[in-house]
Structure formats: structure tokens, C-alpha cells
PDB file of N, CA and C in Angstrom:
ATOM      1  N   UNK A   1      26.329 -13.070 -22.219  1.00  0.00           N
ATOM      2  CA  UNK A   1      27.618 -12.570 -21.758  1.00  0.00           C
ATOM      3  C   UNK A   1      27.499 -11.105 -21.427  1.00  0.00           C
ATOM      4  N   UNK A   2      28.616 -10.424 -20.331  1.00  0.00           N
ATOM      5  CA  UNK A   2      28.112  -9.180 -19.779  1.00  0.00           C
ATOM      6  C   UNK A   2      29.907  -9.083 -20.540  1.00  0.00           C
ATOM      7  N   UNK A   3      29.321  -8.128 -21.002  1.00  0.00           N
ATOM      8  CA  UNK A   3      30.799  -7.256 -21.243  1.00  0.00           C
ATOM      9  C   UNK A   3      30.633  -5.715 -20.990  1.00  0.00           C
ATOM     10  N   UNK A   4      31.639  -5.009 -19.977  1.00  0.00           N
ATOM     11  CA  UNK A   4      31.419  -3.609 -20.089  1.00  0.00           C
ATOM     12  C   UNK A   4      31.201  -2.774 -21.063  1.00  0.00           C
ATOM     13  N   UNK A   5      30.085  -1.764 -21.040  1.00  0.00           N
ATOM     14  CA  UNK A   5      30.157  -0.626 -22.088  1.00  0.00           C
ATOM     15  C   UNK A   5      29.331  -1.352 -23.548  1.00  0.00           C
ATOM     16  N   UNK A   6      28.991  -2.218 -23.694  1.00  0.00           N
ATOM     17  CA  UNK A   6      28.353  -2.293 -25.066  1.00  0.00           C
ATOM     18  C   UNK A   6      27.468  -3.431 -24.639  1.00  0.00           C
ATOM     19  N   UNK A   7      26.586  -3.824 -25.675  1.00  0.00           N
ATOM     20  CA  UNK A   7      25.534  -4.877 -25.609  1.00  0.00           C
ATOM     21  C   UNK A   7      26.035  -6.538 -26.832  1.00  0.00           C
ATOM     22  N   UNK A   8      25.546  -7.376 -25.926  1.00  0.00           N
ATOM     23  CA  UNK A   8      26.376  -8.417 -26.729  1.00  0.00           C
ATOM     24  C   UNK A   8      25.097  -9.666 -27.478  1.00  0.00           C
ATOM     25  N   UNK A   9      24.931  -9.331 -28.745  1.00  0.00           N
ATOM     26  CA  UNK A   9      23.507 -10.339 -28.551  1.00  0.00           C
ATOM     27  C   UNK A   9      23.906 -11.740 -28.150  1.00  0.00           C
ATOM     28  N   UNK A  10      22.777 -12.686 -27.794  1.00  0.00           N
ATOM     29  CA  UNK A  10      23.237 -13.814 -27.588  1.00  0.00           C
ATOM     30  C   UNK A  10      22.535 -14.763 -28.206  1.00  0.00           C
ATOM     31  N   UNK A  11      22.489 -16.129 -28.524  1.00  0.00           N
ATOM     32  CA  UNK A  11      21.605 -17.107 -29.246  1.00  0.00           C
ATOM     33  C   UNK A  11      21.624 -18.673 -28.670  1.00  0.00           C
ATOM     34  N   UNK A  12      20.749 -19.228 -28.299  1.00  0.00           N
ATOM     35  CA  UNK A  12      21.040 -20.573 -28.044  1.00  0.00           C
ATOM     36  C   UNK A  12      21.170 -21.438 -29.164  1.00  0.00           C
ATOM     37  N   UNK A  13      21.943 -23.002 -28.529  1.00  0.00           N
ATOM     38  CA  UNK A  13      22.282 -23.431 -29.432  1.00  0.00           C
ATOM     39  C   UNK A  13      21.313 -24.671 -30.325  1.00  0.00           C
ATOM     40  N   UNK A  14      21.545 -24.871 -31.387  1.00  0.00           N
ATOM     41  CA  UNK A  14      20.468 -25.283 -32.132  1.00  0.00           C
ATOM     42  C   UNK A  14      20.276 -26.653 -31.716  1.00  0.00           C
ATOM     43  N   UNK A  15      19.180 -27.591 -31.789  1.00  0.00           N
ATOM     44  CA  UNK A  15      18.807 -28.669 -31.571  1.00  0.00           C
ATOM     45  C   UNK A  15      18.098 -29.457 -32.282  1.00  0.00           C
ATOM     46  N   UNK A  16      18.072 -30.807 -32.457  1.00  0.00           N
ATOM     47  CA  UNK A  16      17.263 -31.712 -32.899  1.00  0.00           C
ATOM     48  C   UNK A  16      16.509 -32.353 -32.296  1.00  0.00           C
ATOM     49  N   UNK A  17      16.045 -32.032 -30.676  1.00  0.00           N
ATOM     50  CA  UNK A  17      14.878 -32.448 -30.046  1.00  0.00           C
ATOM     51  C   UNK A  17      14.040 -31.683 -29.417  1.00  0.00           C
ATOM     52  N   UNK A  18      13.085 -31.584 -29.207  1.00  0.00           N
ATOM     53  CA  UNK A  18      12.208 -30.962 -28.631  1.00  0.00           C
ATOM     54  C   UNK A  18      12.310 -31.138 -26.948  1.00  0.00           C
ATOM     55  N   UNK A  19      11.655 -29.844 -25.924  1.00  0.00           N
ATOM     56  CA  UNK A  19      11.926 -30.234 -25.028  1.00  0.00           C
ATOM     57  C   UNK A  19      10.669 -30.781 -24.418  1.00  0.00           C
ATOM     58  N   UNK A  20       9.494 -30.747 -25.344  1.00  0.00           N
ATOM     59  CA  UNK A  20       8.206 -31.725 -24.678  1.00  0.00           C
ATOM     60  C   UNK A  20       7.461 -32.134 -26.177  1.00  0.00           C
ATOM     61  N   UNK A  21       6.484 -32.796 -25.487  1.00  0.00           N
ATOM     62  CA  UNK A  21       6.081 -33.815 -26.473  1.00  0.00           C
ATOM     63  C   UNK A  21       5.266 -32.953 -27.228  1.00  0.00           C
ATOM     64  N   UNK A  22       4.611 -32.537 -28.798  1.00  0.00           N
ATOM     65  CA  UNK A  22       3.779 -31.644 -28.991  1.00  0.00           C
ATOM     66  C   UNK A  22       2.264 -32.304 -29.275  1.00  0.00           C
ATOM     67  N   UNK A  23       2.303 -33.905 -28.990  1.00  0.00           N
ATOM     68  CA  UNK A  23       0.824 -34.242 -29.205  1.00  0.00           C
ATOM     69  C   UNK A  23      -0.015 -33.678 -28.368  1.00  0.00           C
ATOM     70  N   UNK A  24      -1.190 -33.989 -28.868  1.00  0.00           N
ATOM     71  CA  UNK A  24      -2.463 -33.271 -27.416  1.00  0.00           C
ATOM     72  C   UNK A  24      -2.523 -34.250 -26.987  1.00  0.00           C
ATOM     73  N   UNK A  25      -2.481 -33.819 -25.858  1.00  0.00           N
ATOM     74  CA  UNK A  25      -3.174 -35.195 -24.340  1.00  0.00           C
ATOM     75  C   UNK A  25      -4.640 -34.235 -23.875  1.00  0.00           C
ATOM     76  N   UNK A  26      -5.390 -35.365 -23.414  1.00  0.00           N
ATOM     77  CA  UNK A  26      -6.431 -34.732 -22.756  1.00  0.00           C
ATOM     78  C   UNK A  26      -7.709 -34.448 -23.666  1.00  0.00           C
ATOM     79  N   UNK A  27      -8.904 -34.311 -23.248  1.00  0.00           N
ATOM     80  CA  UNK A  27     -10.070 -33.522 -23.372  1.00  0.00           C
ATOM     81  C   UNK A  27      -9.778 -32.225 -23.650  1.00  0.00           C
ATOM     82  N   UNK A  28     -10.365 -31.631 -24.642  1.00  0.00           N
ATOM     83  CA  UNK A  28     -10.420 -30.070 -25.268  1.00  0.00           C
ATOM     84  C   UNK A  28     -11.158 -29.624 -24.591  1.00  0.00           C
ATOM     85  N   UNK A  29     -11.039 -28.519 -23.770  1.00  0.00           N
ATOM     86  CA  UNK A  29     -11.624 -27.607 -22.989  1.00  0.00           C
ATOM     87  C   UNK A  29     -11.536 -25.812 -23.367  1.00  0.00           C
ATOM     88  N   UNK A  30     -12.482 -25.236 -23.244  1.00  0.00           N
ATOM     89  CA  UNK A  30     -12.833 -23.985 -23.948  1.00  0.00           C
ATOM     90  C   UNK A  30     -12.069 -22.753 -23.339  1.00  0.00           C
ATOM     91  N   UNK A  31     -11.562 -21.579 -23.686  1.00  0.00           N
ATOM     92  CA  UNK A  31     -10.741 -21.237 -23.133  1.00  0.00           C
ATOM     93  C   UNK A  31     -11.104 -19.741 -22.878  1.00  0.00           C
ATOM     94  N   UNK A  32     -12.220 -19.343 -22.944  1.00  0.00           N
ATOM     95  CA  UNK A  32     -13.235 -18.223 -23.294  1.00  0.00           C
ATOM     96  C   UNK A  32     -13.288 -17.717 -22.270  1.00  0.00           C
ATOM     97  N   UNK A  33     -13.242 -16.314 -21.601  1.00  0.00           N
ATOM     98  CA  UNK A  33     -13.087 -15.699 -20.307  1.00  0.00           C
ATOM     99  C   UNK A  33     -14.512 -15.743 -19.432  1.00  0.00           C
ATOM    100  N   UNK A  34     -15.404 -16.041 -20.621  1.00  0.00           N
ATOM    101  CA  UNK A  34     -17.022 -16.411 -19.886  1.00  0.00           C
ATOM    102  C   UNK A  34     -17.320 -17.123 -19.487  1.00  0.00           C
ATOM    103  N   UNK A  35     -16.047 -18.654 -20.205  1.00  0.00           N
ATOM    104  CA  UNK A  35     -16.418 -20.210 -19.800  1.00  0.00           C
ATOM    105  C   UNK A  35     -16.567 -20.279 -18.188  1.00  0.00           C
ATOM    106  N   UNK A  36     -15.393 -19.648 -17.434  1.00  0.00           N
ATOM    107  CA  UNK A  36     -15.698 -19.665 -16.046  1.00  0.00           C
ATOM    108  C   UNK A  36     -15.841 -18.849 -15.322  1.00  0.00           C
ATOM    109  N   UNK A  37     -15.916 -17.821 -15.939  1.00  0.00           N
ATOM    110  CA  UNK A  37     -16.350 -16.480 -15.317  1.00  0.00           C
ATOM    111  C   UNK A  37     -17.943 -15.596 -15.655  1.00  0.00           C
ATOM    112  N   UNK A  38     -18.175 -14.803 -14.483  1.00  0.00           N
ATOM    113  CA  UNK A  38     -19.597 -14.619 -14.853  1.00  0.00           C
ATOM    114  C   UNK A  38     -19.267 -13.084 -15.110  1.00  0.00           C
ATOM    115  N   UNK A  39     -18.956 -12.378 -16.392  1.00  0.00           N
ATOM    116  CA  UNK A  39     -18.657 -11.168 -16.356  1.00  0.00           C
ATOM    117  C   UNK A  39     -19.782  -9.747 -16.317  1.00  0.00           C
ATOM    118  N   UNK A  40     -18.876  -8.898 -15.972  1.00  0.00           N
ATOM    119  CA  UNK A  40     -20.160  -7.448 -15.592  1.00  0.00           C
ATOM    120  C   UNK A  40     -19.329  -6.557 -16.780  1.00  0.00           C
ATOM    121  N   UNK A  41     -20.223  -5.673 -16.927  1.00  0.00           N
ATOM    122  CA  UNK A  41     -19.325  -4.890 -17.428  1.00  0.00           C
ATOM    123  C   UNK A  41     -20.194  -3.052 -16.591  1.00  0.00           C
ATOM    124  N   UNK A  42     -19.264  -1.848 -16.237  1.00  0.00           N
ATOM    125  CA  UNK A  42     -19.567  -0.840 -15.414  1.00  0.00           C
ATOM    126  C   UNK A  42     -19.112   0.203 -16.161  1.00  0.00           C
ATOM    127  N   UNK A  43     -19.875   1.249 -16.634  1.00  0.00           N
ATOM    128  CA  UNK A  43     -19.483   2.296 -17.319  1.00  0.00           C
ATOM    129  C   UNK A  43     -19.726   3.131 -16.308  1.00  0.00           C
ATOM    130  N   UNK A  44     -18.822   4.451 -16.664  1.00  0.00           N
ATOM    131  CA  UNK A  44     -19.103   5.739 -15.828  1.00  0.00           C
ATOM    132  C   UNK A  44     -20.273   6.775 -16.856  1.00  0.00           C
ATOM    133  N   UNK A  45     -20.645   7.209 -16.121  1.00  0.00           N
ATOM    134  CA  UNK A  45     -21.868   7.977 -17.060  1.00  0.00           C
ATOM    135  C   UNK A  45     -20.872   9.412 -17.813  1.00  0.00           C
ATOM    136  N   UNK A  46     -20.153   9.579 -17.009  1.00  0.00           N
ATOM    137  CA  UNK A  46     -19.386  10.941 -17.385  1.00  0.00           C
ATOM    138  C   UNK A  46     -18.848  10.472 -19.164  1.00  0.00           C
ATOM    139  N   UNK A  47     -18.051   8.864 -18.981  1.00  0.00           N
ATOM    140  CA  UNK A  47     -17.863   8.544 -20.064  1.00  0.00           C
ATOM    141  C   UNK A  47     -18.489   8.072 -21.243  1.00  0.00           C
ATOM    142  N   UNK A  48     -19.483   7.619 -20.949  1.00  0.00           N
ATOM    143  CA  UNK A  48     -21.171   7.434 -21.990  1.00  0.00           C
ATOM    144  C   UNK A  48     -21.535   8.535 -22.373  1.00  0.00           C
ATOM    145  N   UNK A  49     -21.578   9.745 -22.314  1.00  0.00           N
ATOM    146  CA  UNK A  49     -21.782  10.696 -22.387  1.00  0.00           C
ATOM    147  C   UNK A  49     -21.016  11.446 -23.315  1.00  0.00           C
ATOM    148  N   UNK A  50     -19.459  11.717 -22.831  1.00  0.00           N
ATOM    149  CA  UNK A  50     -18.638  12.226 -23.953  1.00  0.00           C
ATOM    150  C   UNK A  50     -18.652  11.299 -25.056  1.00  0.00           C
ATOM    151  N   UNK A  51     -18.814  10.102 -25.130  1.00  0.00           N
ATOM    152  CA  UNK A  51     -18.561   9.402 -26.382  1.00  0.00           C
ATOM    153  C   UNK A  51     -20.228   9.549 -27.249  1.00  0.00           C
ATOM    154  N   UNK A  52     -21.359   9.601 -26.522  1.00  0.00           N
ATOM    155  CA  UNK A  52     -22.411   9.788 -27.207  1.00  0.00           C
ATOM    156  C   UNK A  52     -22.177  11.191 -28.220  1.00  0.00           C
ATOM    157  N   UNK A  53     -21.742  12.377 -27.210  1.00  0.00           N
ATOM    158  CA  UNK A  53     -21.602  13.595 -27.934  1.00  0.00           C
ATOM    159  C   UNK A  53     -20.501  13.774 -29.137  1.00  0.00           C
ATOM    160  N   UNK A  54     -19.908  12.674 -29.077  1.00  0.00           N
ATOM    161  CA  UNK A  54     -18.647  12.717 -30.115  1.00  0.00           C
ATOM    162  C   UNK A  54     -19.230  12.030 -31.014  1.00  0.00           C
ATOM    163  N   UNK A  55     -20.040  11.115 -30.937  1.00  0.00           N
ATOM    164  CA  UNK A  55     -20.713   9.850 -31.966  1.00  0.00           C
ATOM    165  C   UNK A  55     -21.600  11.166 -33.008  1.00  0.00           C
ATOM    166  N   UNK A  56     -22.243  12.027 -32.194  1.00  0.00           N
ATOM    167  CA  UNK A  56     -23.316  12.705 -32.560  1.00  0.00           C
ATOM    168  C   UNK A  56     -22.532  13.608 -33.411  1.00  0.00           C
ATOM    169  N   UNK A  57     -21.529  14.372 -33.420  1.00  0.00           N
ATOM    170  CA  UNK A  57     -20.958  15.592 -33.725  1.00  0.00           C
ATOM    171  C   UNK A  57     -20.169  14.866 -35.017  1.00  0.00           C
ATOM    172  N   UNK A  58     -19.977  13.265 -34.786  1.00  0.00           N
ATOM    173  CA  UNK A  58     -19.132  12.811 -35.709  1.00  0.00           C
ATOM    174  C   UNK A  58     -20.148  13.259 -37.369  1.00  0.00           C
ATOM    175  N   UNK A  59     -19.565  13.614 -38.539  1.00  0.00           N
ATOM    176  CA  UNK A  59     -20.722  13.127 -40.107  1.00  0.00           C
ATOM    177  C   UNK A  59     -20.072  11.730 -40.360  1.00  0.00           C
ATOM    178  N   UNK A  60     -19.730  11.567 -39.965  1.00  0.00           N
ATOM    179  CA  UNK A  60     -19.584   9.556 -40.531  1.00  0.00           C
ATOM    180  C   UNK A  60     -20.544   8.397 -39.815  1.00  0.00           C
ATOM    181  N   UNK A  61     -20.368   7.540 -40.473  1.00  0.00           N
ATOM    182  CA  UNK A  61     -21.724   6.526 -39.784  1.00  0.00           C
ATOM    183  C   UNK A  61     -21.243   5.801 -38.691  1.00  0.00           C
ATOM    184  N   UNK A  62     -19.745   5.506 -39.246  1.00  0.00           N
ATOM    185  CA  UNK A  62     -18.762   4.914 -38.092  1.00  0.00           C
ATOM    186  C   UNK A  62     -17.903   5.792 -38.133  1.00  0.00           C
ATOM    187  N   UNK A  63     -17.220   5.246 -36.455  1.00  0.00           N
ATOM    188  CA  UNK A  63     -15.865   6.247 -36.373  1.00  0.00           C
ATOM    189  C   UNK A  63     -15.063   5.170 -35.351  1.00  0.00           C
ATOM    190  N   UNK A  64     -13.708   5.666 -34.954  1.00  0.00           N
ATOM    191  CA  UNK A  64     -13.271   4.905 -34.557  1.00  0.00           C
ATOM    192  C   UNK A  64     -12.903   5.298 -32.903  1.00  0.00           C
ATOM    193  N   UNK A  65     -12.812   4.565 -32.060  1.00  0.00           N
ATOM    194  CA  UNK A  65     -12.332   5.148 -30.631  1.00  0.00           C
ATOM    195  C   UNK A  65     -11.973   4.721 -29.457  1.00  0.00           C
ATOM    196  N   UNK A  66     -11.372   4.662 -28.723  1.00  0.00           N
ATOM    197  CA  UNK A  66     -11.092   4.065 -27.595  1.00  0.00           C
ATOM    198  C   UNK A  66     -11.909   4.070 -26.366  1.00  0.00           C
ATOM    199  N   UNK A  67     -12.163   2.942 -25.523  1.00  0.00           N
ATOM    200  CA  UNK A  67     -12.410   2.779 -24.280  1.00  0.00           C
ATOM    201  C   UNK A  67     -11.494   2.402 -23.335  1.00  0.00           C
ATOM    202  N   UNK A  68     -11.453   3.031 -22.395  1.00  0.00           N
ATOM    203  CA  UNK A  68     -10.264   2.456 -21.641  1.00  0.00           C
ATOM    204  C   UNK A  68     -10.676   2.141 -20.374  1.00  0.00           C
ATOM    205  N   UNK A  69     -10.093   1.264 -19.621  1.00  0.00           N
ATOM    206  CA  UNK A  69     -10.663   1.184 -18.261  1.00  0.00           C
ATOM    207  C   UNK A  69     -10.057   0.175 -17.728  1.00  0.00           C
ATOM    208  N   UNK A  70     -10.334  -1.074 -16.381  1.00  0.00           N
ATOM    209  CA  UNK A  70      -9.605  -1.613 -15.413  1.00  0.00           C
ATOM    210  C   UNK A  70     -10.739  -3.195 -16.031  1.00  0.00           C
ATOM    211  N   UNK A  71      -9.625  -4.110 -15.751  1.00  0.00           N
ATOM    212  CA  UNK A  71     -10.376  -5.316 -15.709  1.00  0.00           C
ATOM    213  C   UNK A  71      -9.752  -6.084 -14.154  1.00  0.00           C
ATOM    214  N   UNK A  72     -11.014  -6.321 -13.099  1.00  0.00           N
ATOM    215  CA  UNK A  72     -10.726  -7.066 -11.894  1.00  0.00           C
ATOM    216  C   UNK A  72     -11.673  -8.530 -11.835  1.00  0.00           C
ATOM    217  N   UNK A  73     -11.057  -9.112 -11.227  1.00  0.00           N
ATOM    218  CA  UNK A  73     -11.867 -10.361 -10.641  1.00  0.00           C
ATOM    219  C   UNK A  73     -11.941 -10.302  -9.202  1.00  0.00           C
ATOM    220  N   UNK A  74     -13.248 -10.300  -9.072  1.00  0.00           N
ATOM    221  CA  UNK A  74     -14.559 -10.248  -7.721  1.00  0.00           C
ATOM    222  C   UNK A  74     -13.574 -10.679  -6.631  1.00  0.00           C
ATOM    223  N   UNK A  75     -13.835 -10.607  -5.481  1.00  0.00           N
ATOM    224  CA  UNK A  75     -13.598 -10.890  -4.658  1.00  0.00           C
ATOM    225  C   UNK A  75     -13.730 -12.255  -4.222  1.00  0.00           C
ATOM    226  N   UNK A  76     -15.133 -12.724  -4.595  1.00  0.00           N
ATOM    227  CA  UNK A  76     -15.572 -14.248  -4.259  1.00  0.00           C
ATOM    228  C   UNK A  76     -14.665 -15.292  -5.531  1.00  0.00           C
ATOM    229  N   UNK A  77     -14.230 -14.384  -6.327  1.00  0.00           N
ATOM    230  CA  UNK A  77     -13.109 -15.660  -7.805  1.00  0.00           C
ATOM    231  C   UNK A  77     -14.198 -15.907  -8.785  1.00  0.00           C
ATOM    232  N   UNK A  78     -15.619 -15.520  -8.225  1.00  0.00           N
ATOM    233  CA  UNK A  78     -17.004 -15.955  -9.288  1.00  0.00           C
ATOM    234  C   UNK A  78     -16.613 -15.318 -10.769  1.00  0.00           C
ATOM    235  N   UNK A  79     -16.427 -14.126 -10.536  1.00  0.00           N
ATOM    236  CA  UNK A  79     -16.704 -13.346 -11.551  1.00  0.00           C
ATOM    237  C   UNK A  79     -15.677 -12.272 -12.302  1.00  0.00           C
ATOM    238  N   UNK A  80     -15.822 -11.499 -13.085  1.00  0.00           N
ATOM    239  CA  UNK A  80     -14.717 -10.334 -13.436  1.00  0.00           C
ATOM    240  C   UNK A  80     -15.687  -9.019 -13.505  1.00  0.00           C
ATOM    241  N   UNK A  81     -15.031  -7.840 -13.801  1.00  0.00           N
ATOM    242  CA  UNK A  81     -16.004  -7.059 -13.704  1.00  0.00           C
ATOM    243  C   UNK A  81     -14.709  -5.838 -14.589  1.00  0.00           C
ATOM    244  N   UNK A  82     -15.680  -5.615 -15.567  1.00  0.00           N
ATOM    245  CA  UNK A  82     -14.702  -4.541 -16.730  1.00  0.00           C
ATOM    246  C   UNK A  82     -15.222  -3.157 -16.301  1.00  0.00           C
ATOM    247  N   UNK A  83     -14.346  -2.068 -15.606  1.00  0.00           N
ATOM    248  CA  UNK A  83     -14.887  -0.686 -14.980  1.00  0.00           C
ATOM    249  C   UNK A  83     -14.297  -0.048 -16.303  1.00  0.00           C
ATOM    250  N   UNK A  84     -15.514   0.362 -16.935  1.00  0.00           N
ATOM    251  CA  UNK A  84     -15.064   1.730 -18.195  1.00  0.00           C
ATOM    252  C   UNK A  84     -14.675   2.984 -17.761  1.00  0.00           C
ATOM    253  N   UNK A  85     -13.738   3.637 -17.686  1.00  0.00           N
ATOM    254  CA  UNK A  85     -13.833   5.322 -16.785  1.00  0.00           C
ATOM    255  C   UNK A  85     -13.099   6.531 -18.052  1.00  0.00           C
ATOM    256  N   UNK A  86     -13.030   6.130 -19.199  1.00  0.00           N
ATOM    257  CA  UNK A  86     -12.354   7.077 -19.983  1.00  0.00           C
ATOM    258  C   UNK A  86     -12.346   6.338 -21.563  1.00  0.00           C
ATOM    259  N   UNK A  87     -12.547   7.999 -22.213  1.00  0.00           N
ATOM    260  CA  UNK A  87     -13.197   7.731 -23.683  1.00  0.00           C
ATOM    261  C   UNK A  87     -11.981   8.746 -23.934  1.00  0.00           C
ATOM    262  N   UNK A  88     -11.378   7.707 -25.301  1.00  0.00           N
ATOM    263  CA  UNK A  88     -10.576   8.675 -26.022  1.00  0.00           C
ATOM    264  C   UNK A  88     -10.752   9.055 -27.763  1.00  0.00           C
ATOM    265  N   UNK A  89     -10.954   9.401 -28.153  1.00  0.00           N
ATOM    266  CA  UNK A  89     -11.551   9.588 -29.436  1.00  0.00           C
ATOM    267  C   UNK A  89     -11.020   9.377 -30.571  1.00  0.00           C
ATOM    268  N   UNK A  90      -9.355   8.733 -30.505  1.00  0.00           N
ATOM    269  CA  UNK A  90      -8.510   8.957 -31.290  1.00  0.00           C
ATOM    270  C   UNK A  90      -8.188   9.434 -32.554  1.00  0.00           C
ATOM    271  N   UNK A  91      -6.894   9.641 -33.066  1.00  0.00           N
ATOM    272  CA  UNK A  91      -6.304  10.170 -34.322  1.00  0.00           C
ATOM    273  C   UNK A  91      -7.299   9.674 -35.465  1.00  0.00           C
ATOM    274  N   UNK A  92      -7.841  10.683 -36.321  1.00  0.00           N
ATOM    275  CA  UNK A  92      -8.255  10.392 -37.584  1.00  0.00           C
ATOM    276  C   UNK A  92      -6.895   9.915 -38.758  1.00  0.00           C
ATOM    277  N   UNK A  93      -6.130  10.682 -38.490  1.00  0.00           N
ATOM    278  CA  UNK A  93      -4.714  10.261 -39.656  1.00  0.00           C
ATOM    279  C   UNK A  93      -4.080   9.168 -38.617  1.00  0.00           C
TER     280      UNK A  93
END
């Protein structure tokens, strides 16, 4: 419902049937982004780099940090290809 000036929650109403069946039909098939895809993965060197020098400067054995970057699928539908372009080092607290 729209009523001017304020927000109105709303809820549907309750039921005793389902609106599809929940058995499995079918053959189990794998659902894994490799099953049909042939993936790459592309770092920028600029970003291999700052994260090596942060790994190095870190005194802990592990640390924690972000990669960030673009995930596309190829042109031909073959494949995906993960472009890394930025290292963030994040919050210790």
C-alpha cells in the first residue's frame, strides 16, 4: 500500500500449500564455475607488487587483505577471465 508521507510495511498472506513441488527431479549436476568454464585468472604487476611489499613489511606470518578486480566471460562463452587491478590492505581493528 502507498500512503503519502510515511512507509507502510506489508506481509503476504499465510498458506498451506506450496507453490512448487520441493522433490528433486532430474540427474544431479555440478554447479562449480569450472564445471563449464575454462577460467584465467590476470594480475596487474603494479598490484603483485604492492601486496608483496606489504606481505614483507608485515611481522606476522599471516595477514589479512583484499583483492579486488572485474570478473568477465570471453567473448567466445568458452571461458571467464578474473582481471586483478587493486590491492587493499585492510583494517587491522
Amino acid at each position: 500500500r502507498f500512503v503519502p508521507g510515511r512507509m507502510v510495511p506489508f506481509s503476504f498472506p499465510l498458506s498451506k500449500c506450496a507453490l512448487w513441488d520441493p522433490v528433486p527431479m532430474g540427474d544431479v549436476i555440478g554447479s562449480h564455475i569450472t564445471y563449464y568454464r575454462n577460467p584465467k585468472i590476470s594480475m596487474m604487476e603494479k598490484t603483485l607488487r604492492l601486496a608483496y611489499r606489504h606481505a614483507k613489511q608485515n611481522e606476522k606470518k599471516s595477514f589479512s587483505c583484499f583483492l579486488l578486480g572485474t570478473l568477465r566471460v570471453d567473448e567466445d562463452g568458452e571461458g571467464i577471465t578474473l582481471t586483478i587491478d587493486r590491492f587493499d590492505p585492510g583494517r587491522e581493528v
